[in-house]
C-alpha atoms as a PDB file:
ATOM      1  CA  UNK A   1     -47.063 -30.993  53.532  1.00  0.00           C
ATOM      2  CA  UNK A   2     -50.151 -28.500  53.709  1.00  0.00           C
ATOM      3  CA  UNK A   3     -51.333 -26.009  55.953  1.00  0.00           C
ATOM      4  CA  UNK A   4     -53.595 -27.451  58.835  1.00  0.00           C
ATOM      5  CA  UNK A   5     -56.407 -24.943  60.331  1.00  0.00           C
ATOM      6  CA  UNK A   6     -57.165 -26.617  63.923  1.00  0.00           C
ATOM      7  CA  UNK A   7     -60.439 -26.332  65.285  1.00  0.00           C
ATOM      8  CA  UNK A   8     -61.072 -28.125  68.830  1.00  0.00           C
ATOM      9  CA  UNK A   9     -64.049 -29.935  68.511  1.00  0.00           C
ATOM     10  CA  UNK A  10     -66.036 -29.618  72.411  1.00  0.00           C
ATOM     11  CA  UNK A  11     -65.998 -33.254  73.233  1.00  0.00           C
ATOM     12  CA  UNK A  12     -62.555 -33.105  73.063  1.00  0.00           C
ATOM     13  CA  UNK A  13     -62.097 -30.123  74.870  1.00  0.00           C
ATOM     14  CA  UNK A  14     -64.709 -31.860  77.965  1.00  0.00           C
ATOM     15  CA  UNK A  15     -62.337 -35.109  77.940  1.00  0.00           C
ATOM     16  CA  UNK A  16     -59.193 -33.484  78.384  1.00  0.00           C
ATOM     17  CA  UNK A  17     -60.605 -31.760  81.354  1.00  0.00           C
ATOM     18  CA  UNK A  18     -61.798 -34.982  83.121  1.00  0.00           C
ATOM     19  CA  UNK A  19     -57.848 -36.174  82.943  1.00  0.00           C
ATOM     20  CA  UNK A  20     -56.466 -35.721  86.763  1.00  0.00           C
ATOM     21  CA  UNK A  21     -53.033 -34.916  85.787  1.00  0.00           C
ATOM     22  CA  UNK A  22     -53.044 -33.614  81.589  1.00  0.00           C
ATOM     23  CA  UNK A  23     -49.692 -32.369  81.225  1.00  0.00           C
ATOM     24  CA  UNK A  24     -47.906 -35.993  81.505  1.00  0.00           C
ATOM     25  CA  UNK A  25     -47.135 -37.778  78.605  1.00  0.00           C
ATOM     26  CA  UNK A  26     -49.823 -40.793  79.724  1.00  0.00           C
ATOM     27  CA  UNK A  27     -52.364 -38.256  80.106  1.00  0.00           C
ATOM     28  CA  UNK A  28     -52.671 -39.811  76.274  1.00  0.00           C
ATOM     29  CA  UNK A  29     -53.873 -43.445  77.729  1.00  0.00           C
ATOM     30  CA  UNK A  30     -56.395 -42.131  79.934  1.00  0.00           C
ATOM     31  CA  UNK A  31     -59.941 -43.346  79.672  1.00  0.00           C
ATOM     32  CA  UNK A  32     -61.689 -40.459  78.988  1.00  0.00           C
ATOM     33  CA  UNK A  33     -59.269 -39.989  75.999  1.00  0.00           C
ATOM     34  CA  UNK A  34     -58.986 -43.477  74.776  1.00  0.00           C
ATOM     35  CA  UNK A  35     -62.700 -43.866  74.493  1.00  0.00           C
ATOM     36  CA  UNK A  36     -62.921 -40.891  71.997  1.00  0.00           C
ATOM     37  CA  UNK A  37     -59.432 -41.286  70.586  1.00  0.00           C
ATOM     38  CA  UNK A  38     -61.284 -43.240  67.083  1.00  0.00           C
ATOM     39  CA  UNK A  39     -63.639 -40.710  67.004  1.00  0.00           C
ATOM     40  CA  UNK A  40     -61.274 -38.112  67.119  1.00  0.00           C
ATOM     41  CA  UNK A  41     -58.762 -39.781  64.299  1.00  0.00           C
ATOM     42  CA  UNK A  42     -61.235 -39.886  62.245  1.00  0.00           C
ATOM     43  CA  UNK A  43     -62.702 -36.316  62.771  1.00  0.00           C
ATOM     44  CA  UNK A  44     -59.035 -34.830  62.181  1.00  0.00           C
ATOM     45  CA  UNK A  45     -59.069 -36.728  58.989  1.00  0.00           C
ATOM     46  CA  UNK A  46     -61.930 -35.449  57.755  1.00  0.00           C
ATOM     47  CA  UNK A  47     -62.461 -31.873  59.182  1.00  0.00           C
ATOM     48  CA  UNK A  48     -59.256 -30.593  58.903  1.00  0.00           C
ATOM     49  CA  UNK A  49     -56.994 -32.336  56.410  1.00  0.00           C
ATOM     50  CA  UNK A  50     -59.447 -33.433  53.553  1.00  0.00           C
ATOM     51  CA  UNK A  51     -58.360 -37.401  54.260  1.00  0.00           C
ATOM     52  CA  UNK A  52     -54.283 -36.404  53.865  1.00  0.00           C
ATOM     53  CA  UNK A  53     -51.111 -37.695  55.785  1.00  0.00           C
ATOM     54  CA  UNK A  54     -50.479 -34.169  57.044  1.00  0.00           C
ATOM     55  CA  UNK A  55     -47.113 -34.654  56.014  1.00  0.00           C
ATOM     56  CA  UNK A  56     -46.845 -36.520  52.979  1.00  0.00           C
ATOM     57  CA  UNK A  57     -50.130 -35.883  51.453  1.00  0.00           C
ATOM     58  CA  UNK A  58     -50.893 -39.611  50.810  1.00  0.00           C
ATOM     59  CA  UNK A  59     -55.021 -40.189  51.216  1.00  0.00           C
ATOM     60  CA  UNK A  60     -55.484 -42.058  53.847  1.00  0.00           C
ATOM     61  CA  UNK A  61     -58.507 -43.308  56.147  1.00  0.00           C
ATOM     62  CA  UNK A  62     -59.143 -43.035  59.547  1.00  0.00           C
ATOM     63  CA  UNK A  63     -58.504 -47.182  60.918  1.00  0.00           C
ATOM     64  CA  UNK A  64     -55.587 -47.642  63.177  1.00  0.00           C
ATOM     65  CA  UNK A  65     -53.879 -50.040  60.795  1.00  0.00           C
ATOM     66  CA  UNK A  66     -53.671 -46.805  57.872  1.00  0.00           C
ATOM     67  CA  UNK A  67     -53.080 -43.831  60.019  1.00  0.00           C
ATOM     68  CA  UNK A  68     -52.376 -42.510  63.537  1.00  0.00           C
ATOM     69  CA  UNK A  69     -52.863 -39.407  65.869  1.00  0.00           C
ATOM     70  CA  UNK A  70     -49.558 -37.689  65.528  1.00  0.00           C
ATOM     71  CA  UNK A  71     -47.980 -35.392  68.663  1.00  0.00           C
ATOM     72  CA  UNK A  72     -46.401 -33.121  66.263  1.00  0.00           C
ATOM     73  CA  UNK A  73     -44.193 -31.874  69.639  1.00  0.00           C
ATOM     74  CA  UNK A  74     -43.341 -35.522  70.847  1.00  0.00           C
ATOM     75  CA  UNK A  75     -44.632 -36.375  74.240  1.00  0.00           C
ATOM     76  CA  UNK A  76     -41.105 -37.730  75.562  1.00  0.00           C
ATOM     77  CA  UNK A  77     -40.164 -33.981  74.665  1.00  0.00           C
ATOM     78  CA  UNK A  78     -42.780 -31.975  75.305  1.00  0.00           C
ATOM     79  CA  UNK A  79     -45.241 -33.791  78.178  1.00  0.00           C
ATOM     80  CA  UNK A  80     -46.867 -30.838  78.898  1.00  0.00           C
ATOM     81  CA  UNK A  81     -48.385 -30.871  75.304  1.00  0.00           C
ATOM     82  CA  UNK A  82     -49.833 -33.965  75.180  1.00  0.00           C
ATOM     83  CA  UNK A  83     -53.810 -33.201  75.267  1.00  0.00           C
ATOM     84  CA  UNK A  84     -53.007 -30.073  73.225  1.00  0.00           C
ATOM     85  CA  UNK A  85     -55.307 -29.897  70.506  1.00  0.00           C
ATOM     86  CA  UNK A  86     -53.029 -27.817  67.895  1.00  0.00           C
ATOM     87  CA  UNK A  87     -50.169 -30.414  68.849  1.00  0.00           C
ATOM     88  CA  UNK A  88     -52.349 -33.357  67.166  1.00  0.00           C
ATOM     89  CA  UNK A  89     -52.391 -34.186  63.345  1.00  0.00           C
ATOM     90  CA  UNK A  90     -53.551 -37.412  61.744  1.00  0.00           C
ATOM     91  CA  UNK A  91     -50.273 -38.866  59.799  1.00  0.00           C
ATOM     92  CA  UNK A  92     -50.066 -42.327  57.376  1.00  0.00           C
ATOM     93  CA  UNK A  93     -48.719 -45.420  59.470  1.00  0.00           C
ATOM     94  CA  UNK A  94     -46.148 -46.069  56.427  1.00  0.00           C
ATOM     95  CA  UNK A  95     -42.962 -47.229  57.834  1.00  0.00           C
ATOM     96  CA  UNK A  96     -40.161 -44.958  57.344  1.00  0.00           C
ATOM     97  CA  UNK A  97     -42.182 -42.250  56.469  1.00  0.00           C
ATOM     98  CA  UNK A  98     -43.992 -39.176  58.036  1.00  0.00           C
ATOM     99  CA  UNK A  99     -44.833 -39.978  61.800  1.00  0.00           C
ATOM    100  CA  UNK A 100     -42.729 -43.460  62.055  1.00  0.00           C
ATOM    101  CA  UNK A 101     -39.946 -41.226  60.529  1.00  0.00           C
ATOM    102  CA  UNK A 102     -39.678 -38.176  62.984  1.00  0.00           C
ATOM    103  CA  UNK A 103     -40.141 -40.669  66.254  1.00  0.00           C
ATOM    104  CA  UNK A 104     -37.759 -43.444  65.437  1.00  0.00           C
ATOM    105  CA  UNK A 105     -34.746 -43.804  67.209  1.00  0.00           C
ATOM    106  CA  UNK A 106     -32.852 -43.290  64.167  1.00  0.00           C
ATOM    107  CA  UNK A 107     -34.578 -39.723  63.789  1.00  0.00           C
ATOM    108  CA  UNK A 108     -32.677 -36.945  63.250  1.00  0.00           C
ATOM    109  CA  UNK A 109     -34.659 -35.051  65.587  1.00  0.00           C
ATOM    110  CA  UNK A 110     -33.148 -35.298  69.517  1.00  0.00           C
ATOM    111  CA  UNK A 111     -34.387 -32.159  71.479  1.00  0.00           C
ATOM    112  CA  UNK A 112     -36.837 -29.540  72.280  1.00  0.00           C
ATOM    113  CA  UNK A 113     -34.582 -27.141  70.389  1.00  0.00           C
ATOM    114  CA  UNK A 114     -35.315 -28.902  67.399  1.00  0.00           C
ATOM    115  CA  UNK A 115     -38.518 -28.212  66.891  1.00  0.00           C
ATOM    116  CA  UNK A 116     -37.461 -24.534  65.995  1.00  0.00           C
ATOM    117  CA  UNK A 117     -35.725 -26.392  62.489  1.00  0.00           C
ATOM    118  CA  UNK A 118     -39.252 -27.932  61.501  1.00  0.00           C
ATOM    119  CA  UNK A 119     -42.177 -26.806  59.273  1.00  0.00           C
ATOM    120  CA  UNK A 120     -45.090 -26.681  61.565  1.00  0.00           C
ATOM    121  CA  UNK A 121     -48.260 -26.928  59.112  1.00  0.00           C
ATOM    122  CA  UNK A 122     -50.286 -25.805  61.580  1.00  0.00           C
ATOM    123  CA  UNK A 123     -48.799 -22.236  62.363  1.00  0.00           C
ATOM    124  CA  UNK A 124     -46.785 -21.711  59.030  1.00  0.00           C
ATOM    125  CA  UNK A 125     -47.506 -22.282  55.383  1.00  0.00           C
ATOM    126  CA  UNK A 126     -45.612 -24.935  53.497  1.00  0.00           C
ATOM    127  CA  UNK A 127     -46.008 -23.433  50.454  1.00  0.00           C
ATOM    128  CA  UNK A 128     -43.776 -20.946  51.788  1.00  0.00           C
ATOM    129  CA  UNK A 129     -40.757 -23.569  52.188  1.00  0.00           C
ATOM    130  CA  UNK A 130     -41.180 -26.330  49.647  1.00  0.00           C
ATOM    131  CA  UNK A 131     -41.561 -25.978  45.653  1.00  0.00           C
ATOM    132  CA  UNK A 132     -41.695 -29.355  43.514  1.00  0.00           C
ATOM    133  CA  UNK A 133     -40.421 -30.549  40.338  1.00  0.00           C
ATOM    134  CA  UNK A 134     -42.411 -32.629  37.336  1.00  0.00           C
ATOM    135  CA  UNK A 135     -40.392 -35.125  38.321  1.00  0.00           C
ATOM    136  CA  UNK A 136     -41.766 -35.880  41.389  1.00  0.00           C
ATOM    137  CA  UNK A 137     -38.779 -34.438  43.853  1.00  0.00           C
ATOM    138  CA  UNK A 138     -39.558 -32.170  46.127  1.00  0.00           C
ATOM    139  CA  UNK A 139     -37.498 -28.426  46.482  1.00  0.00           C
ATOM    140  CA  UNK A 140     -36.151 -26.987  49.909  1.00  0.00           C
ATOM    141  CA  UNK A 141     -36.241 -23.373  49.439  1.00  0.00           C
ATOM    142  CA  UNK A 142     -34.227 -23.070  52.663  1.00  0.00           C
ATOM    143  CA  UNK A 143     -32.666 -24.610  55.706  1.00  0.00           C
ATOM    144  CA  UNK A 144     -35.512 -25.342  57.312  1.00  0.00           C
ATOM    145  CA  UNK A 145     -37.718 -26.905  54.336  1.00  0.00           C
ATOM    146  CA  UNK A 146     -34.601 -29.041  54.304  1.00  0.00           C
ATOM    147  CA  UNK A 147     -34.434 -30.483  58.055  1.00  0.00           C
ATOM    148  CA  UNK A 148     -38.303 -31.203  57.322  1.00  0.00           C
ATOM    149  CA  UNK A 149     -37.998 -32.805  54.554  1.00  0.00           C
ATOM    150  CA  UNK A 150     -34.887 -35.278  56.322  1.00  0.00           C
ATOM    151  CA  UNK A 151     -36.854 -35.661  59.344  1.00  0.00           C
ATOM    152  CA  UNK A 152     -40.210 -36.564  57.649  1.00  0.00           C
ATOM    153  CA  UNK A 153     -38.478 -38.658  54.256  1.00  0.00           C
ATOM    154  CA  UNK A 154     -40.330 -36.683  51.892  1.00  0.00           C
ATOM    155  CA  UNK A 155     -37.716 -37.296  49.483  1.00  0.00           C
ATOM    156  CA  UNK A 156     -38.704 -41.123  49.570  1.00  0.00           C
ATOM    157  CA  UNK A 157     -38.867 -42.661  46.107  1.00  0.00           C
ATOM    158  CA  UNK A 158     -42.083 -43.949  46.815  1.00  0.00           C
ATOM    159  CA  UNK A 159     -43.168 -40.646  47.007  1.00  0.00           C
ATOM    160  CA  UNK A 160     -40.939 -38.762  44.589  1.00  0.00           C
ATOM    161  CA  UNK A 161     -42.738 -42.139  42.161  1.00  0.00           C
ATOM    162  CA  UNK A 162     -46.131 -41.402  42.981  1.00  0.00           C
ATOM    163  CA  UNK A 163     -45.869 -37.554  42.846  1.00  0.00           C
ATOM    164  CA  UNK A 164     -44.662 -38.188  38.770  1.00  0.00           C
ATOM    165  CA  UNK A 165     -47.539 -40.549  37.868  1.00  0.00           C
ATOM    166  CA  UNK A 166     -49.625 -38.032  38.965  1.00  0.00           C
ATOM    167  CA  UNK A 167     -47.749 -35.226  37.058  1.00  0.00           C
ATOM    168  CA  UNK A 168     -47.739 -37.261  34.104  1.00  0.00           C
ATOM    169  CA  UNK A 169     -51.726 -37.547  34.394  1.00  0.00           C
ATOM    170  CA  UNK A 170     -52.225 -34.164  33.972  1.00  0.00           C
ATOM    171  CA  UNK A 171     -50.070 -33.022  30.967  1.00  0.00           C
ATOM    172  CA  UNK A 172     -53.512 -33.525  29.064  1.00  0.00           C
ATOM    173  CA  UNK A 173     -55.968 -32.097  31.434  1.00  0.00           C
ATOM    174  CA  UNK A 174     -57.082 -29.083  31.122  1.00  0.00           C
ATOM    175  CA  UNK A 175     -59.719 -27.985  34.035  1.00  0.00           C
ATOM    176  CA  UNK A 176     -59.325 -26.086  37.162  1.00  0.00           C
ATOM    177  CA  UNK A 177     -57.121 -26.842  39.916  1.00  0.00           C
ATOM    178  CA  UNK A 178     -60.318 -27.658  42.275  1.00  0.00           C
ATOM    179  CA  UNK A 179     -61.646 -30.096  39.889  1.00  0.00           C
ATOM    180  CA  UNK A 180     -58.423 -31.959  39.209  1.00  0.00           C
ATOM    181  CA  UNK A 181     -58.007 -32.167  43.337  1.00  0.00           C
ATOM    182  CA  UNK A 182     -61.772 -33.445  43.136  1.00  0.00           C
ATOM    183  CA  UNK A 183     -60.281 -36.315  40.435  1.00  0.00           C
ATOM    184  CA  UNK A 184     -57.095 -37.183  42.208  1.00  0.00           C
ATOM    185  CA  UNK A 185     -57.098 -37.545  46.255  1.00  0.00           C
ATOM    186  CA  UNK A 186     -53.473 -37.628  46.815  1.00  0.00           C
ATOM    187  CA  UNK A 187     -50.625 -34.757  46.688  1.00  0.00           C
ATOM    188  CA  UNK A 188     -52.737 -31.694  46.379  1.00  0.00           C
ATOM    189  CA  UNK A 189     -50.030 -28.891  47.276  1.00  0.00           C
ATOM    190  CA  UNK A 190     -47.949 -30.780  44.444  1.00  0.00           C
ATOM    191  CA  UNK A 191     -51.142 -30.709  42.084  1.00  0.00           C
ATOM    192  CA  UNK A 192     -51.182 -26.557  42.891  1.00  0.00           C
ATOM    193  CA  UNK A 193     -47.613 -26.245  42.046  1.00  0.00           C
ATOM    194  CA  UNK A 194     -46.658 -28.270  39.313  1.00  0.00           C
ATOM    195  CA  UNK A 195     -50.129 -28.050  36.949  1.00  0.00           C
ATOM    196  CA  UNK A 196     -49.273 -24.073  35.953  1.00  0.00           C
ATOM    197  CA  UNK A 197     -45.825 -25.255  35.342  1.00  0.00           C
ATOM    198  CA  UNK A 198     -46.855 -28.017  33.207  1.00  0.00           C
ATOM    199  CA  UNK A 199     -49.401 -26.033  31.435  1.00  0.00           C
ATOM    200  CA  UNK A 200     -46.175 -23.353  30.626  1.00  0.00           C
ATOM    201  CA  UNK A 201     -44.095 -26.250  28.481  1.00  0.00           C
END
């Protein structure tokens, strides 16, 4: 997970306002926001979260079948949210991971209070909740790193896999931490943690 800086792009903002009633849930399915809903994947992919699964940092691109518009706040929860801009991230379709995770019925997640247990990458800074290892695994540094992690599978041994390939990659590089982002697409708050630590054995 990364921090998110949302900027509402206008043709958003001049949709939203053409829905008659915007704070139901199917204010989503509404033809003024279905016909820029691609667009707006796509722009949310690129703009703001440098082609990442806002949760699990996986690249991804912006066609249905790889990735989805995410109500961070759930729309069966929180209707009134449901055109909110800062509510939207892009996440990975993977099943049992990220977005499919948190609105499944076997989530762990079950009311509004809920929210207040979750990392919100758009208003907080993950770096401030989750540390990694060069294993791969990823570190709750409290309570509520931990309900994230449960609630989004970060822990998944796909991940936890991928996360040590790339780890393994760079026990022989030696460049900056912008340049080895530029080489590898995937897992960039990972990349920021464990390189110095790598670079200290």
């Amino acid at each position: 997970m990364f921090q998110i800086h949302k900027n509402e792009p206008k043709y958003f903002t001049l949709a939203k306002a053409k829905v008659k009633q915007p704070k139901i849930k199917s204010a989503w399915e509404d033809n003024h926001i279905s016909a820029i809903r691609e667009k707006l994947r796509g722009d949310i992919l690129l703009e703001e979260q440098n082609l990442l699964c806002a949760y699990c940092q996986k690249e991804i691109n912006s066609h249905k079948d790889f990735s989805n518009i995410d109500h961070f706040k759930t729309r069966n929860l929180f209707p009134e949210l449901t055109l909110e801009y800062h509510n939207l991230l892009v996440s990975c379709n993977t099943k049992n991971r990220c977005s499919s995770s948190k609105d499944s019925k076997k989530s762990i997640l079950k009311t509004r209070e809920d929210y207040d247990n979750i990392v919100n990458p758009t208003s907080e800074n993950p770096d401030d909740y989750f540390d990694y290892l060069p294993t791969g695994e990823i570190v709750a540094k409290n309570k509520k790193a931990q309900f994230t992690i449960e609630l989004f599978n970060l822990e998944d041994k796909s991940l936890s896999q991928c996360r040590l390939q790339v780890a393994k990659s760079l026990i022989d590089i030696d460049l900056s931490i912008e340049d080895i982002c530029d080489i590898f697409p995937d897992y960039h708050n990972f990349i920021k943690i464990i390189y110095p630590k790598l670079k200290e054995l």
